[in-house]
Protein backbone atom coordinates (compact mmCIF):
# COMPACT_ATOMS: atom_id res chain seq x y z
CA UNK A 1 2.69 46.80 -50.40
CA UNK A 2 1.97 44.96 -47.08
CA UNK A 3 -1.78 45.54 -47.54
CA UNK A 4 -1.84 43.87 -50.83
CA UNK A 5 0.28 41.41 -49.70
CA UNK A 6 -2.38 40.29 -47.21
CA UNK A 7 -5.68 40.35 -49.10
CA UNK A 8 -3.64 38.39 -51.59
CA UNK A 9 -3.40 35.96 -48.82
CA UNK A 10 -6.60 35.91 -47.99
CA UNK A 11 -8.24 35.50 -51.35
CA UNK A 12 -6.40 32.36 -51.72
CA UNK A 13 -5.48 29.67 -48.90
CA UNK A 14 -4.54 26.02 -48.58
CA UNK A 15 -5.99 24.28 -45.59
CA UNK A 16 -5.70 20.64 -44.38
CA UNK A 17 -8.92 19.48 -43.08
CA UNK A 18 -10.34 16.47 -41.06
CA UNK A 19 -13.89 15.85 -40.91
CA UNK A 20 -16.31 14.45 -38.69
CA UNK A 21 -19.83 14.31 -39.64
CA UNK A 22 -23.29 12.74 -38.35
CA UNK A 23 -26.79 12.33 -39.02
CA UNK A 24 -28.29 15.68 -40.25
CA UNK A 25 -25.24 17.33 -41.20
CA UNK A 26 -24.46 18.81 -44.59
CA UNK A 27 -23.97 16.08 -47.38
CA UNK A 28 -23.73 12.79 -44.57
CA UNK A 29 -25.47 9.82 -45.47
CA UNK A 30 -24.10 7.71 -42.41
CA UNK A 31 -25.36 6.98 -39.02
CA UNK A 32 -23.38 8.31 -36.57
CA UNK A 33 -24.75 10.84 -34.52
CA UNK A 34 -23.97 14.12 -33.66
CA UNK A 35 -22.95 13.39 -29.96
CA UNK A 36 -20.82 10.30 -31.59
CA UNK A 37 -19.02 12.77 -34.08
CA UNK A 38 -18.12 15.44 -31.64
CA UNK A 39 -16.22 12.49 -28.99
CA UNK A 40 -14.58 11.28 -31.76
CA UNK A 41 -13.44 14.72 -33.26
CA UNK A 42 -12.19 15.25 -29.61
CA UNK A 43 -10.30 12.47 -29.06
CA UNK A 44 -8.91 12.56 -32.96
CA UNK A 45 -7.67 16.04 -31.54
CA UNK A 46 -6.14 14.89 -28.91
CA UNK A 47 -4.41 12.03 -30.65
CA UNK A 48 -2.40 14.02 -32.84
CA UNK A 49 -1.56 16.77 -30.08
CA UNK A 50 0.12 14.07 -28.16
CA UNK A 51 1.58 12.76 -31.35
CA UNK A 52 0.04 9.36 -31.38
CA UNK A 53 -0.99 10.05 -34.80
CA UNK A 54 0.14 12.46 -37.08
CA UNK A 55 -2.55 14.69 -38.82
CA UNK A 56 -2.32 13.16 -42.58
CA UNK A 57 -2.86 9.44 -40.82
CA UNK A 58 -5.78 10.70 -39.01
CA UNK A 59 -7.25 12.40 -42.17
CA UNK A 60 -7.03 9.21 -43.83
CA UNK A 61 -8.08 7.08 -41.36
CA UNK A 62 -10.69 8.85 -39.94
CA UNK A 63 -12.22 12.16 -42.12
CA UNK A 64 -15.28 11.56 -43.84
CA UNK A 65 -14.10 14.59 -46.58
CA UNK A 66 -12.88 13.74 -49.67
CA UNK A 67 -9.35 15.03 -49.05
CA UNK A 68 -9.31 12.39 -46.74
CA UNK A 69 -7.60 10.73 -50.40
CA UNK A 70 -5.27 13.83 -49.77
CA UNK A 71 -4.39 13.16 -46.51
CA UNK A 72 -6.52 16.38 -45.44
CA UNK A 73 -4.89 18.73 -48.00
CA UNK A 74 -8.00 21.17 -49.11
CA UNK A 75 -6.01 22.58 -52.14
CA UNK A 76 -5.98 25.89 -52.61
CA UNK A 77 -9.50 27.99 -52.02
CA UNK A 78 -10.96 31.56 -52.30
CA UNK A 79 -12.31 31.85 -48.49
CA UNK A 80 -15.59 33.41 -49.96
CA UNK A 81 -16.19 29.60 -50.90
CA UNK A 82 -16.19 28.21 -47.84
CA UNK A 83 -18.17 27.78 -45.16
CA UNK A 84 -17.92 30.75 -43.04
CA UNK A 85 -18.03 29.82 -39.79
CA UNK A 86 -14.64 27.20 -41.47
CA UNK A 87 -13.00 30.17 -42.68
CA UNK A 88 -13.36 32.40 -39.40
CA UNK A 89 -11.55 29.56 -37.28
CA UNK A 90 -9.04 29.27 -39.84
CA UNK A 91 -8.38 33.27 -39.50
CA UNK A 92 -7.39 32.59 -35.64
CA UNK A 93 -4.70 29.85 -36.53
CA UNK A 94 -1.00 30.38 -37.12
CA UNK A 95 0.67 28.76 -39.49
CA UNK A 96 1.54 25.43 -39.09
CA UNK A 97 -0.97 25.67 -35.92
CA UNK A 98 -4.19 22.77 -34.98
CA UNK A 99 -6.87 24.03 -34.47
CA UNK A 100 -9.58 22.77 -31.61
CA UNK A 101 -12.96 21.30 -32.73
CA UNK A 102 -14.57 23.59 -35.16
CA UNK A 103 -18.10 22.97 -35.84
CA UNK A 104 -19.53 23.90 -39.15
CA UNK A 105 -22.89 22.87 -41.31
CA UNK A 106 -20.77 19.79 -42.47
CA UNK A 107 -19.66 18.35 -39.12
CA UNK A 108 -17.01 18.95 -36.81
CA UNK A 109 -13.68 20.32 -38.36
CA UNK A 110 -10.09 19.76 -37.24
CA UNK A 111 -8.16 22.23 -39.14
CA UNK A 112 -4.33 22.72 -39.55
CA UNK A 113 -2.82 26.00 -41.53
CA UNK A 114 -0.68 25.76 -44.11
């Protein structure tokens, strides 16, 4: 059944994530600022959209998740864990697809679909 197919899909997901955060964000002890977080999120974007980076050396170089140890990789999630505002950009990627600047209570998100 296509229908069940589909909420199956969307119960579960595996996202690769980079993430920028600053000063008053969500779990950030550092001391970048907002501003400072959303230029470098930017130009992190643009980086691997001209391929001058690939996503998984920008994750490690530059995310301040955790994954950043799995080169983004989020592992596999139930969307009604994560942040919302995370999951709706996700919804508007294709596969294989990187996504803009996605701000969330954490920071500023560059997300690719797996």
């Amino acid at each position: 059944d296509l229908h069940l197919s589909i909420r199956r899909q969307r119960q579960m997901c595996i996202r690769d994530s980079i993430l920028i955060s600053y000063q008053g964000a969500t779990r950030y002890t550092g001391v970048k600022i907002q501003e400072e977080a959303l230029f470098e999120a930017v130009r992190i974007r643009n980086e691997i959209a001209q391929g001058m980076i690939t996503f998984e050396d920008a994750a490690v170089k530059y995310s301040d998740c955790p994954s950043k140890q799995n080169q983004g990789n989020l592992g596999t999630f139930k969307p009604s864990t994560m942040d919302q505002d995370f999951v709706a950009f996700i919804d508007t990627l294709q596969v294989g697809e990187v996504s803009g600047v996605c701000p969330t209570v954490y920071g500023y998100h560059i997300i690719r679909k797996n």
